[in-house]
Protein backbone atom coordinates (compact mmCIF):
# COMPACT_ATOMS: atom_id res chain seq x y z
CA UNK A 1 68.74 122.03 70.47
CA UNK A 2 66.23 119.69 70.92
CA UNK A 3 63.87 119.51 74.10
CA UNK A 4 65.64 117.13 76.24
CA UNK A 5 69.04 118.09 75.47
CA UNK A 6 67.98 121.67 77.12
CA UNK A 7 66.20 120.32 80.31
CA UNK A 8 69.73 118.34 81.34
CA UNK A 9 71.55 121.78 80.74
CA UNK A 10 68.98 123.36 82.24
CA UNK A 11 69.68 121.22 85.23
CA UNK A 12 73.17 121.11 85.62
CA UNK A 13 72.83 125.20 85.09
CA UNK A 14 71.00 124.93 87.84
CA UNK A 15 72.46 122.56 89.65
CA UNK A 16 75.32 124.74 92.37
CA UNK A 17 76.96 123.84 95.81
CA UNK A 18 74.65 125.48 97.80
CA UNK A 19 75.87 127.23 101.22
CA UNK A 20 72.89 128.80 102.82
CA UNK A 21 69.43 126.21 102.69
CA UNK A 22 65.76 127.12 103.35
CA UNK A 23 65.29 125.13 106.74
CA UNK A 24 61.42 126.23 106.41
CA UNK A 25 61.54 124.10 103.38
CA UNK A 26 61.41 120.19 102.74
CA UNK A 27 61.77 118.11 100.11
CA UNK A 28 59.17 115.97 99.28
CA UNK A 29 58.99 111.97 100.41
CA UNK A 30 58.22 111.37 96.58
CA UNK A 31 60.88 113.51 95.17
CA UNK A 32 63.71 112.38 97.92
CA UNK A 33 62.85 108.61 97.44
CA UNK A 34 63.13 109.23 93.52
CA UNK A 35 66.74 110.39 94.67
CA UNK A 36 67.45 107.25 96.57
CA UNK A 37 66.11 105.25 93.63
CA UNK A 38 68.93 107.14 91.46
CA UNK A 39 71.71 106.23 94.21
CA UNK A 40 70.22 102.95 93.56
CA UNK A 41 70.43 102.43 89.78
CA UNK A 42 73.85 103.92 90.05
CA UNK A 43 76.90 101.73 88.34
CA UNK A 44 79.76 100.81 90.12
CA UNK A 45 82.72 98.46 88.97
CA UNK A 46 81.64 94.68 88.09
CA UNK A 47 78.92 96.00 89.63
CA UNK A 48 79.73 95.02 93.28
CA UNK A 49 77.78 98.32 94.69
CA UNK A 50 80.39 98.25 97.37
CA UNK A 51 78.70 101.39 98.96
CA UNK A 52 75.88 102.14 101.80
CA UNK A 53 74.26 105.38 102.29
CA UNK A 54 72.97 106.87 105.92
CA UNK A 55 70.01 109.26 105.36
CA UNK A 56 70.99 111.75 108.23
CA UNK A 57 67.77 113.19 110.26
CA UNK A 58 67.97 113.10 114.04
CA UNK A 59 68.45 116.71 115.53
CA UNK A 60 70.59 115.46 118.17
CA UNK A 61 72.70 113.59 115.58
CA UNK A 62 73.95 116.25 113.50
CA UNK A 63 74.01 118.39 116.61
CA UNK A 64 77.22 116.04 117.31
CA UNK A 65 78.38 115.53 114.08
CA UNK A 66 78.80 119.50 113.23
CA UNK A 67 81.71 120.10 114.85
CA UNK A 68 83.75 117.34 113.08
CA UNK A 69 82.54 118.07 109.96
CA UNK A 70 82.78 121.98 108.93
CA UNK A 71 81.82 121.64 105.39
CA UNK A 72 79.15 120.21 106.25
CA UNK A 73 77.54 122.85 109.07
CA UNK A 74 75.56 125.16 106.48
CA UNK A 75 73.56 121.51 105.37
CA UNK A 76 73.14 120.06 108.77
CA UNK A 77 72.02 123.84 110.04
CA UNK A 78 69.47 123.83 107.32
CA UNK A 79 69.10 121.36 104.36
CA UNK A 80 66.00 119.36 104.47
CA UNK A 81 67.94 115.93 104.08
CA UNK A 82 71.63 115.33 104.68
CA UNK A 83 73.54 112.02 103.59
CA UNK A 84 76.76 110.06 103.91
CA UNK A 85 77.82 107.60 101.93
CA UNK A 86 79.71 104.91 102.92
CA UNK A 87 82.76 102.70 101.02
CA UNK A 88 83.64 99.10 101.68
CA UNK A 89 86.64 98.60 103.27
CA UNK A 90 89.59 95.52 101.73
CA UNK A 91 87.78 93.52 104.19
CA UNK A 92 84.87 93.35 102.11
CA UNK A 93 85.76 94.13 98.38
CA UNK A 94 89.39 91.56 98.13
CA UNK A 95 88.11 88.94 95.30
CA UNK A 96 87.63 86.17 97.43
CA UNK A 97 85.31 87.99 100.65
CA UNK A 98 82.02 86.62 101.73
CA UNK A 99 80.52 89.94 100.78
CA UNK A 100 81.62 89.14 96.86
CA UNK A 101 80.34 85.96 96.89
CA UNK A 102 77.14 87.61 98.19
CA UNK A 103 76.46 89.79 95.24
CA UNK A 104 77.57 87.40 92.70
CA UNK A 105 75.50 84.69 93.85
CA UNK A 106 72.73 86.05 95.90
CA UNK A 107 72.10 89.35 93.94
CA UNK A 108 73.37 88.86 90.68
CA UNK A 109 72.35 85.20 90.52
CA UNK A 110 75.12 84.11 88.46
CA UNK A 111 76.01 80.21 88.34
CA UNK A 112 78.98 79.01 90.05
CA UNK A 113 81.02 78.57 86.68
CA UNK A 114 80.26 82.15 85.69
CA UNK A 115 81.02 83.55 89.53
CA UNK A 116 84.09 81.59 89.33
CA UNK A 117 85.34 83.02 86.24
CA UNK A 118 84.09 86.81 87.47
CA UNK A 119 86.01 86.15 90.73
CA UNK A 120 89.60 85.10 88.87
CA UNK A 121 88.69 88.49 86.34
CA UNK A 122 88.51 90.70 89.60
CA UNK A 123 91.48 88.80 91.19
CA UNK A 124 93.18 89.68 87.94
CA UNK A 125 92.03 93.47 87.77
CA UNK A 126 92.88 94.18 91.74
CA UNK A 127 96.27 92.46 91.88
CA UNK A 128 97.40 93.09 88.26
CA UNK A 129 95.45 96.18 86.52
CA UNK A 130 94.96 98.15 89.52
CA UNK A 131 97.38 96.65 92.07
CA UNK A 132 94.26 97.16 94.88
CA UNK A 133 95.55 95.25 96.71
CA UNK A 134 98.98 96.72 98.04
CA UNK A 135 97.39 98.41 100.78
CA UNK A 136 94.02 98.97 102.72
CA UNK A 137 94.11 102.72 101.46
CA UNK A 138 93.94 101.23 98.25
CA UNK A 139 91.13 99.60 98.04
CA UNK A 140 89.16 101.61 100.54
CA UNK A 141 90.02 104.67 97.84
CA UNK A 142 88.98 102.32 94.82
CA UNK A 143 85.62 101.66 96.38
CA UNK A 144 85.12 104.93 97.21
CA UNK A 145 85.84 106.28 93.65
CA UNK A 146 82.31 104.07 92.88
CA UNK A 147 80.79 106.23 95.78
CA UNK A 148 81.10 109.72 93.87
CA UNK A 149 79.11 108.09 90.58
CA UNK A 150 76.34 107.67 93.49
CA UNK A 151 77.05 111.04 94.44
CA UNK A 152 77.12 112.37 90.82
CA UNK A 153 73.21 111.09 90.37
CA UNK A 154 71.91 112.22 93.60
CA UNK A 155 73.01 115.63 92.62
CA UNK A 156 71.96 115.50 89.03
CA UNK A 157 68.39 113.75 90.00
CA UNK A 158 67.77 116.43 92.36
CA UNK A 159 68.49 119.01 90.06
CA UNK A 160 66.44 117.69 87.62
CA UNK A 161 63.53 118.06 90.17
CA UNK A 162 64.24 121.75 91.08
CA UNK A 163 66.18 120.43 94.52
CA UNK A 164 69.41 122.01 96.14
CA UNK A 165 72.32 120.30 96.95
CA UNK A 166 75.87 120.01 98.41
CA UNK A 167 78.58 118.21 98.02
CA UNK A 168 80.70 117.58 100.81
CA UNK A 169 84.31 116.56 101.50
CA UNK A 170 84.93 119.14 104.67
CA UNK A 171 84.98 116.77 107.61
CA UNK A 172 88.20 114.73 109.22
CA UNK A 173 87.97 111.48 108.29
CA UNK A 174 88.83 109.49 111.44
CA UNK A 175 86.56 111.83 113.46
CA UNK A 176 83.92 111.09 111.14
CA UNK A 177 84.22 107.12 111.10
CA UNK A 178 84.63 106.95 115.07
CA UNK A 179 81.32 108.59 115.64
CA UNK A 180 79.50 107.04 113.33
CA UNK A 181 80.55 103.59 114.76
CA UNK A 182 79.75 105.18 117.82
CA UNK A 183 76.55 106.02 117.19
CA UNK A 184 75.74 102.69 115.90
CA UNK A 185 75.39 103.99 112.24
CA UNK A 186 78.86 102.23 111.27
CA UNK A 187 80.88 98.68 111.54
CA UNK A 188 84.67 100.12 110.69
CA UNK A 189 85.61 96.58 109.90
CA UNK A 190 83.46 96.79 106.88
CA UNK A 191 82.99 100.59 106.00
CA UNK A 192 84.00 103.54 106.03
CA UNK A 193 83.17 107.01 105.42
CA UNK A 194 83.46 108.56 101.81
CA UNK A 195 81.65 111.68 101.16
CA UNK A 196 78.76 113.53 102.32
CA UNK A 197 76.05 115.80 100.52
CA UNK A 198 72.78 118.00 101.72
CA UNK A 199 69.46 118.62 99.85
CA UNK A 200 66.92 121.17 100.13
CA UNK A 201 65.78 124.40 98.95
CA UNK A 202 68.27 127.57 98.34
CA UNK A 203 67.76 130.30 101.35
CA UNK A 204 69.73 132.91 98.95
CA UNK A 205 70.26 133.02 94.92
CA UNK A 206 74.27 132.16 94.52
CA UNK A 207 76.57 134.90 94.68
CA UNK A 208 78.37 134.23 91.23
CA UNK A 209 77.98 133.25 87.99
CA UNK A 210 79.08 129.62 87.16
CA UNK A 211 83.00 129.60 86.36
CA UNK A 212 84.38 126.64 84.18
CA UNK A 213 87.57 126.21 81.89
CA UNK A 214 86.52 126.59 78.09
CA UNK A 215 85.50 123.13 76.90
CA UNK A 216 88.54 123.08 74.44
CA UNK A 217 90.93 123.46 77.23
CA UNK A 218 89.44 120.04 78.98
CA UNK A 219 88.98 117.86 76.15
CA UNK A 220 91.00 116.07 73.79
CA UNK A 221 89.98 115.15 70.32
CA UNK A 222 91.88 112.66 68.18
C-alpha cells in the first residue's frame, strides 16, 4: 500500500467519537481554520451550499445550551471548539427563492439563460425526482442531508491533523432552534438546526477497539 493510501487509513483509524476531551488543550487557529476551509470546499447538491455553521465559544453560551443538548455535554464541558451546523429551511431552498437566485447569479455567476435552465432542472428534481416539496420536513431533511457531507470533512480534516472530534445528534430539536434564535445566533424562518460536532484533544485513549460489519457484508458488487 502505497504512502497516501495509509495516511487516510491511518486517519480514519484514528479518527473515534470522542467522549472525554483535554480542556487544557486547544486546537490551533491554523489547524481549526484549515477545518473551516474543508466545511468550505464541501459539495452539496447543484451546489446551493444551503448550510451555515456557528463556531460555538462563549462560556456562558454553552453554559445554556448543555442542558438541551445531552450529547453534546462531554464537548461543551471540554472540547476546544464546538460547532453547529445549520440547514436551510423550504423558505430558502424551493426553486424559485431569492436565496437560489442568489447563488446562481451572485456566487456562481451563471448567465440568466443558464440560471434559468438550472432553476426548471431543480424545479424538476424537487417536485418530480425527490417530491421536496410535499412538506417543510422535506426539504428541511433534504438540505440537511448536504449538512452531514460538511460534517463528514470536518471530521476527516481534523483527523488528518491529529484532532479529536464528535459527532453529535443528542439534543431536542425544537429546544435547540428556540435558543439559538434566542440568542441571536438563528433566523427560524430561514434555518434550522442540523447537527452538531466538538474538536479537541482526547483526555483518555478509547475504551474499545473499532467495531465495523465485514466489508463484504456492506457492499455489493455486480
Amino acid at each position: 500500500m502505497n504512502t497516501m493510501n495509509q495516511t487516510i487509513l491511518n486517519a480514519f483509524n484514528f479518527r473515534y467519537a470522542c467522549k472525554q476531551f483535554d480542556p487544557k488543550k486547544s486546537v490551533s487557529k491554523e489547524d481549526f481554520d484549515t477545518i473551516l476551509e474543508a466545511a468550505h470546499l464541501s459539495p452539496s447538491s447543484f451546489g446551493f451550499e444551503p448550510w451555515k455553521i456557528i463556531v460555538l465559544q462563549d462560556a456562558e453560551t454553552k453554559k445554556k445550551l448543555y442542558s438541551i443538548a445531552w450529547g453534546a455535554q462531554n464537548s461543551l464541558k471540554g472540547a476546544s471548539h464546538f460547532v453547529i451546523i445549520l440547514a436551510r429551511k423550504k423558505f430558502d431552498t424551493i426553486y424559485n427563492s431569492n436565496y437560489i437566485t442568489h447563488i446562481m447569479k451572485d456566487i456562481q455567476h451563471m448567465p440568466n439563460n443558464v440560471a434559468s435552465d438550472r432553476r426548471e432542472k431543480f424545479k424538476r428534481f424537487q417536485q418530480v425526482d425527490f417530491n421536496l416539496l410535499e412538506s417543510e420536513r422535506a426539504a428541511f431533511d433534504w438540505a440537511s442531508k448536504q449538512t452531514y457531507i460538511v460534517l463528514a470533512n470536518m471530521l476527516t480534516a481534523a483527523a488528518l491533523l491529529g484532532i479529536d472530534s464528535c459527532p453529535i445528534e443528542g439534543f431536542n430539536r425544537e429546544s435547540v432552534d428556540r435558543f439559538l434564535a434566542d440568542e441571536g445566533l438563528m433566523d427560524e424562518k430561514h434555518f434550522g438546526v442540523s447537527v452538531m460536532a466538538g474538536f479537541g484533544y482526547r483526555g483518555e485513549a478509547p475504551h474499545r477497539e473499532k467495531t465495523r460489519q465485514p466489508l463484504s457484508d456492506v457492499v455489493i458488487w455486480k
